[in-house]
PDB file of N, CA and C in Angstrom:
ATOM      1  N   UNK A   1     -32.686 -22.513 -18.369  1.00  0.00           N
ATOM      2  CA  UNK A   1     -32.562 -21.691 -17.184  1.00  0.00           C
ATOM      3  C   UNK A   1     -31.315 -20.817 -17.301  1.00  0.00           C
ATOM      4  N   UNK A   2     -31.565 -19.336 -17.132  1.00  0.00           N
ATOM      5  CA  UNK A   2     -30.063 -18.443 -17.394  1.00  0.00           C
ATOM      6  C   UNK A   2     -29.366 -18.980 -15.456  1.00  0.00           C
ATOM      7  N   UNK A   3     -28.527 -18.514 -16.758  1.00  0.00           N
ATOM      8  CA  UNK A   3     -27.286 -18.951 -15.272  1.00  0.00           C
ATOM      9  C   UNK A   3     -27.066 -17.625 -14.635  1.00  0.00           C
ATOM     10  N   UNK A   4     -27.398 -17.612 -13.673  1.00  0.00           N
ATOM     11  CA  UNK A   4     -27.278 -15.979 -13.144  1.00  0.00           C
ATOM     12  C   UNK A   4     -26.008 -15.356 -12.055  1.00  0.00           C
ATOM     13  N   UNK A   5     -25.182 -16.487 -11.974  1.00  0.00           N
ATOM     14  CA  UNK A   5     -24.059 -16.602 -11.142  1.00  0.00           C
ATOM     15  C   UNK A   5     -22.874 -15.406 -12.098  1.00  0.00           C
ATOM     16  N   UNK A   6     -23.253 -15.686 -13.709  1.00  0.00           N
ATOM     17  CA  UNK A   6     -22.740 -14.874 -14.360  1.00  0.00           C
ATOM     18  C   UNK A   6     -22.711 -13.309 -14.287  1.00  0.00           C
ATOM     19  N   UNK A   7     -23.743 -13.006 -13.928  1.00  0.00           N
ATOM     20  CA  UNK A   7     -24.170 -11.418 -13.899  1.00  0.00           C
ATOM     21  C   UNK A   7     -24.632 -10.887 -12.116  1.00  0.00           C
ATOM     22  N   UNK A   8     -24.034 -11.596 -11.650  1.00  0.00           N
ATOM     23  CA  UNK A   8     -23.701 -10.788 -10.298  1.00  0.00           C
ATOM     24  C   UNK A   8     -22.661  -9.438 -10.263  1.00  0.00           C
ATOM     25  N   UNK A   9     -23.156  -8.373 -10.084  1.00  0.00           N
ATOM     26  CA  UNK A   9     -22.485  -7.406  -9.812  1.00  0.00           C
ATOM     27  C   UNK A   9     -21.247  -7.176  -8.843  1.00  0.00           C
ATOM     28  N   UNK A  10     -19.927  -6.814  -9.192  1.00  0.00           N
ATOM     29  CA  UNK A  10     -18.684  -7.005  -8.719  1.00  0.00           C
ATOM     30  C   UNK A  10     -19.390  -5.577  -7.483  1.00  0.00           C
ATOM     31  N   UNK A  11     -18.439  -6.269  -6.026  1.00  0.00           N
ATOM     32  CA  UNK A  11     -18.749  -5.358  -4.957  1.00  0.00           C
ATOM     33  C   UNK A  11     -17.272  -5.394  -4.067  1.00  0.00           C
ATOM     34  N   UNK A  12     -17.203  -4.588  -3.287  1.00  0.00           N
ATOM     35  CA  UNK A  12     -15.806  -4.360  -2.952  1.00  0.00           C
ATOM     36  C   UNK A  12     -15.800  -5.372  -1.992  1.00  0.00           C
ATOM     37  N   UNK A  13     -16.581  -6.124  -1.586  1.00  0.00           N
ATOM     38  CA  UNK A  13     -16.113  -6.853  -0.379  1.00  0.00           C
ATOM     39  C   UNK A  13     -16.235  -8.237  -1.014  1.00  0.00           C
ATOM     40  N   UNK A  14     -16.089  -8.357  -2.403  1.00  0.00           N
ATOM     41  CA  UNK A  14     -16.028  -9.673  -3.072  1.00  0.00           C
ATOM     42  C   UNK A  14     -14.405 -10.029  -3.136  1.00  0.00           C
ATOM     43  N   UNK A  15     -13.803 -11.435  -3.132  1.00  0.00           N
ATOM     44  CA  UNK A  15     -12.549 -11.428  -3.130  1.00  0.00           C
ATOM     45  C   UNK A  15     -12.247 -11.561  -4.752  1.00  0.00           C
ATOM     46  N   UNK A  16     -10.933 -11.412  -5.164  1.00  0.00           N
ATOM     47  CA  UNK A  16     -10.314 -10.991  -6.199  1.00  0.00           C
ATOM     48  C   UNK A  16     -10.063 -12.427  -6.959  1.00  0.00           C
ATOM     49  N   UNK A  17     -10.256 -13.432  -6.073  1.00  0.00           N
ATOM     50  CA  UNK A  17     -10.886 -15.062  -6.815  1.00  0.00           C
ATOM     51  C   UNK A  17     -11.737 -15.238  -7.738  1.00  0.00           C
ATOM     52  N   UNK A  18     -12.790 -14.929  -6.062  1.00  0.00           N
ATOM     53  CA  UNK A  18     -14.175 -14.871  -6.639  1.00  0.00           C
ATOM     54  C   UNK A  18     -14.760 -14.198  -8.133  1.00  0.00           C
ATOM     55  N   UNK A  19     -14.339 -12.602  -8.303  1.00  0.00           N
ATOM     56  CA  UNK A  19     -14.307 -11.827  -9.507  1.00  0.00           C
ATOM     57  C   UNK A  19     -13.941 -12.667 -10.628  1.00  0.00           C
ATOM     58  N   UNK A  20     -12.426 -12.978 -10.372  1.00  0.00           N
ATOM     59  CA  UNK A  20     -12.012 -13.343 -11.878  1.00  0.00           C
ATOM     60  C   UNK A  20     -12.566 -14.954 -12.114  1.00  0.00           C
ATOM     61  N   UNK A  21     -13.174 -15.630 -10.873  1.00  0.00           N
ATOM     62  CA  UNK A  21     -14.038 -17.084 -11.438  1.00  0.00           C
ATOM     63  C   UNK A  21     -14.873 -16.965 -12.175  1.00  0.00           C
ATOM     64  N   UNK A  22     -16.166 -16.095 -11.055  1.00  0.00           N
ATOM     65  CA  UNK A  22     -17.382 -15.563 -11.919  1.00  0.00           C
ATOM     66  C   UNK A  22     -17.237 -14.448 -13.154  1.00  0.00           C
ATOM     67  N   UNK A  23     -16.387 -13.526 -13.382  1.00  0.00           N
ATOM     68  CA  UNK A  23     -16.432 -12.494 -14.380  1.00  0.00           C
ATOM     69  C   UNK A  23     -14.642 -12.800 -15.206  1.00  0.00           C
ATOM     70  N   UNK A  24     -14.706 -14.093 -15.877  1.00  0.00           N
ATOM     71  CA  UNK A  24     -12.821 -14.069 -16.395  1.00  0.00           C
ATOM     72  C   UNK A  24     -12.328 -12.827 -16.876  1.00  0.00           C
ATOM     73  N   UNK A  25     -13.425 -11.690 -17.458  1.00  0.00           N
ATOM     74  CA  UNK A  25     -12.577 -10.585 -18.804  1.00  0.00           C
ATOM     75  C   UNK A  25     -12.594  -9.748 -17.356  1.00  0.00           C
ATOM     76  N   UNK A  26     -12.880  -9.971 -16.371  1.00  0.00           N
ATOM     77  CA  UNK A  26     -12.197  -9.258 -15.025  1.00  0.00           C
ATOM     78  C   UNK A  26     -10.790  -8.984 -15.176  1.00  0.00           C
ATOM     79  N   UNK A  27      -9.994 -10.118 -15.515  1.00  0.00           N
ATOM     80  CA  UNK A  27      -8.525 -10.257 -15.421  1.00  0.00           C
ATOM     81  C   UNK A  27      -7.669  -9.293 -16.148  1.00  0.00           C
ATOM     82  N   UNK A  28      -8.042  -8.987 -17.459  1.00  0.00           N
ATOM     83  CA  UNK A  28      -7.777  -7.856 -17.809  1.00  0.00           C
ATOM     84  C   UNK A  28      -8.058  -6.350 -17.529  1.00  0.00           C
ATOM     85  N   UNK A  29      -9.438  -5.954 -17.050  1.00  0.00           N
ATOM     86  CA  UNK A  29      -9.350  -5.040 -16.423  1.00  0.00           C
ATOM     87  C   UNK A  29      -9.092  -5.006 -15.353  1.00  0.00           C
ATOM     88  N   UNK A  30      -8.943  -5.759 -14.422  1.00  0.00           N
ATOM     89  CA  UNK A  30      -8.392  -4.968 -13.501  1.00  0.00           C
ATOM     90  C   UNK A  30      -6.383  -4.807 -13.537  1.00  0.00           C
ATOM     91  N   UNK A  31      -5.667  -5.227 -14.081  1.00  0.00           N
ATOM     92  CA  UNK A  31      -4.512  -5.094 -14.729  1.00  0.00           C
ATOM     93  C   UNK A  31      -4.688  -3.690 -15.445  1.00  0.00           C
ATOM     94  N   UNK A  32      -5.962  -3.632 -15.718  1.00  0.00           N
ATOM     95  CA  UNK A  32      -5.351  -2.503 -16.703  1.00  0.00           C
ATOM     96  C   UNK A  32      -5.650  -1.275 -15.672  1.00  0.00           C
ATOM     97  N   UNK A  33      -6.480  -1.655 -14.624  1.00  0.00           N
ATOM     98  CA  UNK A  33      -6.220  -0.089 -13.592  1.00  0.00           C
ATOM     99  C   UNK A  33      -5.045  -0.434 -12.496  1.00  0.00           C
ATOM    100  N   UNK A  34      -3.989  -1.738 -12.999  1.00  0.00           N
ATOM    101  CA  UNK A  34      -2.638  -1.869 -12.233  1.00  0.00           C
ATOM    102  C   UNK A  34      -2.494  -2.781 -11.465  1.00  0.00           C
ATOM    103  N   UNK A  35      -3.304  -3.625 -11.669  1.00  0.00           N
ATOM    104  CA  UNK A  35      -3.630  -4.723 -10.501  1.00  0.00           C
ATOM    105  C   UNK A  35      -2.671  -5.642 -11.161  1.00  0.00           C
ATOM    106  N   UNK A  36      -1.358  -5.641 -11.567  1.00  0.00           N
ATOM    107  CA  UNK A  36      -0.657  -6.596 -12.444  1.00  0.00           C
ATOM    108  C   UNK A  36      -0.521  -7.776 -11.668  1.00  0.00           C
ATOM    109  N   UNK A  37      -0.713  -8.094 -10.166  1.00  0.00           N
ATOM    110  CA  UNK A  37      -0.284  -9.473  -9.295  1.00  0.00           C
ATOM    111  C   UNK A  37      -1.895  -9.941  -9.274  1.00  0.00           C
ATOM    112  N   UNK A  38      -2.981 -10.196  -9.963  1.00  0.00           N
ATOM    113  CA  UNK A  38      -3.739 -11.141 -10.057  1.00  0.00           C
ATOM    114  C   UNK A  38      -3.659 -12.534  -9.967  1.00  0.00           C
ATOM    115  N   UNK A  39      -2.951 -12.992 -10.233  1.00  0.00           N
ATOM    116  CA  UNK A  39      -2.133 -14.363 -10.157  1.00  0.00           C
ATOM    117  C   UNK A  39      -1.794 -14.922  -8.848  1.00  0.00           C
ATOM    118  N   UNK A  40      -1.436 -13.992  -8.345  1.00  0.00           N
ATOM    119  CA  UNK A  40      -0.617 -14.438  -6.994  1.00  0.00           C
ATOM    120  C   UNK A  40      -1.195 -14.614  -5.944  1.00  0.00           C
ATOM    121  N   UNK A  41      -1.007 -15.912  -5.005  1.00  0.00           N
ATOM    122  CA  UNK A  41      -1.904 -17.221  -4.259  1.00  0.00           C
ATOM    123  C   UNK A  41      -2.181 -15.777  -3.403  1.00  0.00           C
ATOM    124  N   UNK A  42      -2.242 -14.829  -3.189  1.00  0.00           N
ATOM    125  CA  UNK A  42      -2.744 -14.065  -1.589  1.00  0.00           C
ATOM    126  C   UNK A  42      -3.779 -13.188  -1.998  1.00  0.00           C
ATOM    127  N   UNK A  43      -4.635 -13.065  -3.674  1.00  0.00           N
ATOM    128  CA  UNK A  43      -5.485 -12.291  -4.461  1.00  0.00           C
ATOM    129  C   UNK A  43      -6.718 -13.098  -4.210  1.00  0.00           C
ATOM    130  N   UNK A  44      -6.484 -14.289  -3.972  1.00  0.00           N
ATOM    131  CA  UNK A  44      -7.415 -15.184  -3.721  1.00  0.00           C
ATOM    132  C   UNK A  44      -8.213 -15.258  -2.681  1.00  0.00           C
ATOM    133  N   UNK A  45      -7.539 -14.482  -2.178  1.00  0.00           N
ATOM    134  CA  UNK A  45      -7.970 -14.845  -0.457  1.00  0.00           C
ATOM    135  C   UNK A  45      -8.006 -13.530   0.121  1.00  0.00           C
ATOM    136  N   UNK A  46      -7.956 -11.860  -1.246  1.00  0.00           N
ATOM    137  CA  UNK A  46      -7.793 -10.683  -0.844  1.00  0.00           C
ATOM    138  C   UNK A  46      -9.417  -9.948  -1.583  1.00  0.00           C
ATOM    139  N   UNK A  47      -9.794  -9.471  -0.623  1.00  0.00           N
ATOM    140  CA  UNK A  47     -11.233  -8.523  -1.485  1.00  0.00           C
ATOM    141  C   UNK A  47     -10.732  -7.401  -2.475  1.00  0.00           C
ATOM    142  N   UNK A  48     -11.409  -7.148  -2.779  1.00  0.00           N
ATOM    143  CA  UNK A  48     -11.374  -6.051  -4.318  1.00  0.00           C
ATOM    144  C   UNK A  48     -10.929  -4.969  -3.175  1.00  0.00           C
ATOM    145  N   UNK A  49     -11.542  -4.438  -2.387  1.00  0.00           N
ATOM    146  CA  UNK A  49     -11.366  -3.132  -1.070  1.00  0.00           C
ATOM    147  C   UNK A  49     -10.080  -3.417  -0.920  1.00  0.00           C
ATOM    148  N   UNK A  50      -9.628  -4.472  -0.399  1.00  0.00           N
ATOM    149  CA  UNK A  50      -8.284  -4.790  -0.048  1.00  0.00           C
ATOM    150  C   UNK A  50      -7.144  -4.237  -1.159  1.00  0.00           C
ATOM    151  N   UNK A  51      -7.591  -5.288  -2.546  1.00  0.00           N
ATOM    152  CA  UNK A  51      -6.334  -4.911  -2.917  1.00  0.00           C
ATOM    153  C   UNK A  51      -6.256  -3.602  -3.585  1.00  0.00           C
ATOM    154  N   UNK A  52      -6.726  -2.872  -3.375  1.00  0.00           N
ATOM    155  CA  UNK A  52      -7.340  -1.347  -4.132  1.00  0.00           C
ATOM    156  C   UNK A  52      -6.297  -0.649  -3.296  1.00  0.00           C
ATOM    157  N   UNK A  53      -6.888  -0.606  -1.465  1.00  0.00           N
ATOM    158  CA  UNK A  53      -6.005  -0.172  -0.758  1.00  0.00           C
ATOM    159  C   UNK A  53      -4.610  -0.025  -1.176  1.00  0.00           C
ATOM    160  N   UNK A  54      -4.010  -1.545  -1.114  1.00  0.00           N
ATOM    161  CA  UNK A  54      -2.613  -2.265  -1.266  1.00  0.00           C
ATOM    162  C   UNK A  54      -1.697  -1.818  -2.596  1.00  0.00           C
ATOM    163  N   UNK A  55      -2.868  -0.728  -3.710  1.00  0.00           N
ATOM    164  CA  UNK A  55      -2.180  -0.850  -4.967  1.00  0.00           C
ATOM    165  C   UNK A  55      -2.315   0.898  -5.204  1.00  0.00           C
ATOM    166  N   UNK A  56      -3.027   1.255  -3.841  1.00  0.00           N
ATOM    167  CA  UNK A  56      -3.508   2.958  -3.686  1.00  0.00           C
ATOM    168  C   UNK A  56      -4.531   3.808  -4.834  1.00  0.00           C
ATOM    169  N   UNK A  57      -5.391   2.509  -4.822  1.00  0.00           N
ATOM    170  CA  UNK A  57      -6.848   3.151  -5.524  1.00  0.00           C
ATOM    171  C   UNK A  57      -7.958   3.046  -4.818  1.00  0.00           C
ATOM    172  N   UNK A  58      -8.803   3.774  -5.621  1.00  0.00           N
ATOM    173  CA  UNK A  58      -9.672   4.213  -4.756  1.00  0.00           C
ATOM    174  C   UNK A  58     -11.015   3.048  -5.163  1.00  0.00           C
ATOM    175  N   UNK A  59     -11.546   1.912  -4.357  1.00  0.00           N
ATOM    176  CA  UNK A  59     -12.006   0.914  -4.176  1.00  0.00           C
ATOM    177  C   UNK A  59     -13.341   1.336  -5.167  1.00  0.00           C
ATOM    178  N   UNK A  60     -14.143   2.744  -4.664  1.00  0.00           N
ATOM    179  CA  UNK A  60     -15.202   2.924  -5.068  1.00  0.00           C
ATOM    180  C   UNK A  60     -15.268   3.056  -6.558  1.00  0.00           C
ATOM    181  N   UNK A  61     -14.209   3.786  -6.666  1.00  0.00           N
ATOM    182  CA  UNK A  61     -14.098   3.521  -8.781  1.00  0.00           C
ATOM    183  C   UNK A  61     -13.840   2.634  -9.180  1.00  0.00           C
ATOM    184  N   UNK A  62     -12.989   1.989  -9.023  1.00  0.00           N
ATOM    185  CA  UNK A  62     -12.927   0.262  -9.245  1.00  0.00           C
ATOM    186  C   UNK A  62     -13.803  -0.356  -9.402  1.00  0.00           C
ATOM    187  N   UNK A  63     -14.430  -0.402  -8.894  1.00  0.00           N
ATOM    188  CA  UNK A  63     -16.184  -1.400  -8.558  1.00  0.00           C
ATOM    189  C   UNK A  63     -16.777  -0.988  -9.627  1.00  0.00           C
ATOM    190  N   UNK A  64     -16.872   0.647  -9.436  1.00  0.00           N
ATOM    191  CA  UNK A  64     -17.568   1.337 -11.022  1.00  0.00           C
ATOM    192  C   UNK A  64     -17.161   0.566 -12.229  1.00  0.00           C
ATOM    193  N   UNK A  65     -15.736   0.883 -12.187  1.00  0.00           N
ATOM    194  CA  UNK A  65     -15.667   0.809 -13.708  1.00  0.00           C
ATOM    195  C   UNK A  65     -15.133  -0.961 -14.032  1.00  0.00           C
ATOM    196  N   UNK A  66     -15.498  -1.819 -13.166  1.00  0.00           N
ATOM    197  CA  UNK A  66     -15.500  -3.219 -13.594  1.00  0.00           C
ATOM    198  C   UNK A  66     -16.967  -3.573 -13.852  1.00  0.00           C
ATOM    199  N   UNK A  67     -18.004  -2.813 -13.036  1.00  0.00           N
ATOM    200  CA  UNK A  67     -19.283  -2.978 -13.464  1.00  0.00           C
ATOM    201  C   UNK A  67     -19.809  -2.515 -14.866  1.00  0.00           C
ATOM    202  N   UNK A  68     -19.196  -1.363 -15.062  1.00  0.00           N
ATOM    203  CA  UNK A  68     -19.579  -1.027 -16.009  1.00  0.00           C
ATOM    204  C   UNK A  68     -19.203  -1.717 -17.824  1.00  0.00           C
ATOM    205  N   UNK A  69     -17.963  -2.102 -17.282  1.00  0.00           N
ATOM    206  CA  UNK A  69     -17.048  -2.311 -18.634  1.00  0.00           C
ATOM    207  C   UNK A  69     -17.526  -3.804 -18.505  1.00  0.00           C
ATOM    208  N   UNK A  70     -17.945  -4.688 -17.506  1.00  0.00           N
ATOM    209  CA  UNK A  70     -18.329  -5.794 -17.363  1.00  0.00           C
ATOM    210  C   UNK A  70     -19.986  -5.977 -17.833  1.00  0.00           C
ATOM    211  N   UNK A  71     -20.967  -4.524 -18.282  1.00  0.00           N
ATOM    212  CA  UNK A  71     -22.001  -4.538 -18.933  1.00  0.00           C
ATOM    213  C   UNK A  71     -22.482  -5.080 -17.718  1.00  0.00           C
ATOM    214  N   UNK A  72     -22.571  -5.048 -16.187  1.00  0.00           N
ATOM    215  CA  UNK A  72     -23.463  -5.478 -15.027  1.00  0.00           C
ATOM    216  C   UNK A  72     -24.523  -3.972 -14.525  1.00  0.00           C
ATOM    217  N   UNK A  73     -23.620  -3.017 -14.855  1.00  0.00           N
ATOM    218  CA  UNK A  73     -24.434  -1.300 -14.546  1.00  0.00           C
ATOM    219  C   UNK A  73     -23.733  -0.377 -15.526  1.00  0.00           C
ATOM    220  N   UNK A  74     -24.796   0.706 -15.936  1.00  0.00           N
ATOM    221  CA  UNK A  74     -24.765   1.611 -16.556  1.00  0.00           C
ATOM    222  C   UNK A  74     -23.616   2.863 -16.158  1.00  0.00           C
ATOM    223  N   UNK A  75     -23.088   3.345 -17.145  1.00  0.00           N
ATOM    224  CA  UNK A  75     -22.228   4.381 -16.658  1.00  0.00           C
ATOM    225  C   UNK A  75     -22.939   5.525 -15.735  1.00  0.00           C
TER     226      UNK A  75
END
């Protein structure tokens, strides 16, 4: 049986836990569009929308390009 928990598509109102549980090579990209406090106990408990806001990006590209580079959607 595929495990399909794996290939859920990252959405902005997912928290920044959740992402890097289900998708780990999350952790690096999103660092690499600046998200360097992944780590820190309040990411856990913060949505992707959130910390986009908090880091002054724009939520909707984000989503893009973790889906994409995460092989969940096409460029």
């Amino acid at each position: 049986m595929e495990n399909t928990m794996e290939k859920e598509v990252v959405s902005g109102d997912m928290l920044i836990g959740e992402i890097l549980r289900k998708h780990p090579d999350s952790a690096y990209l999103l660092m690499n569009c600046g998200m360097g406090c992944i780590g820190c106990p309040s990411s856990q408990m913060e949505s992707l929308t959130e910390a986009c806001m908090v880091h002054g990006l724009e939520a909707e590209e984000v989503v893009k390009y973790l889906n994409v580079e995460l092989g969940l959607a096409s460029a």
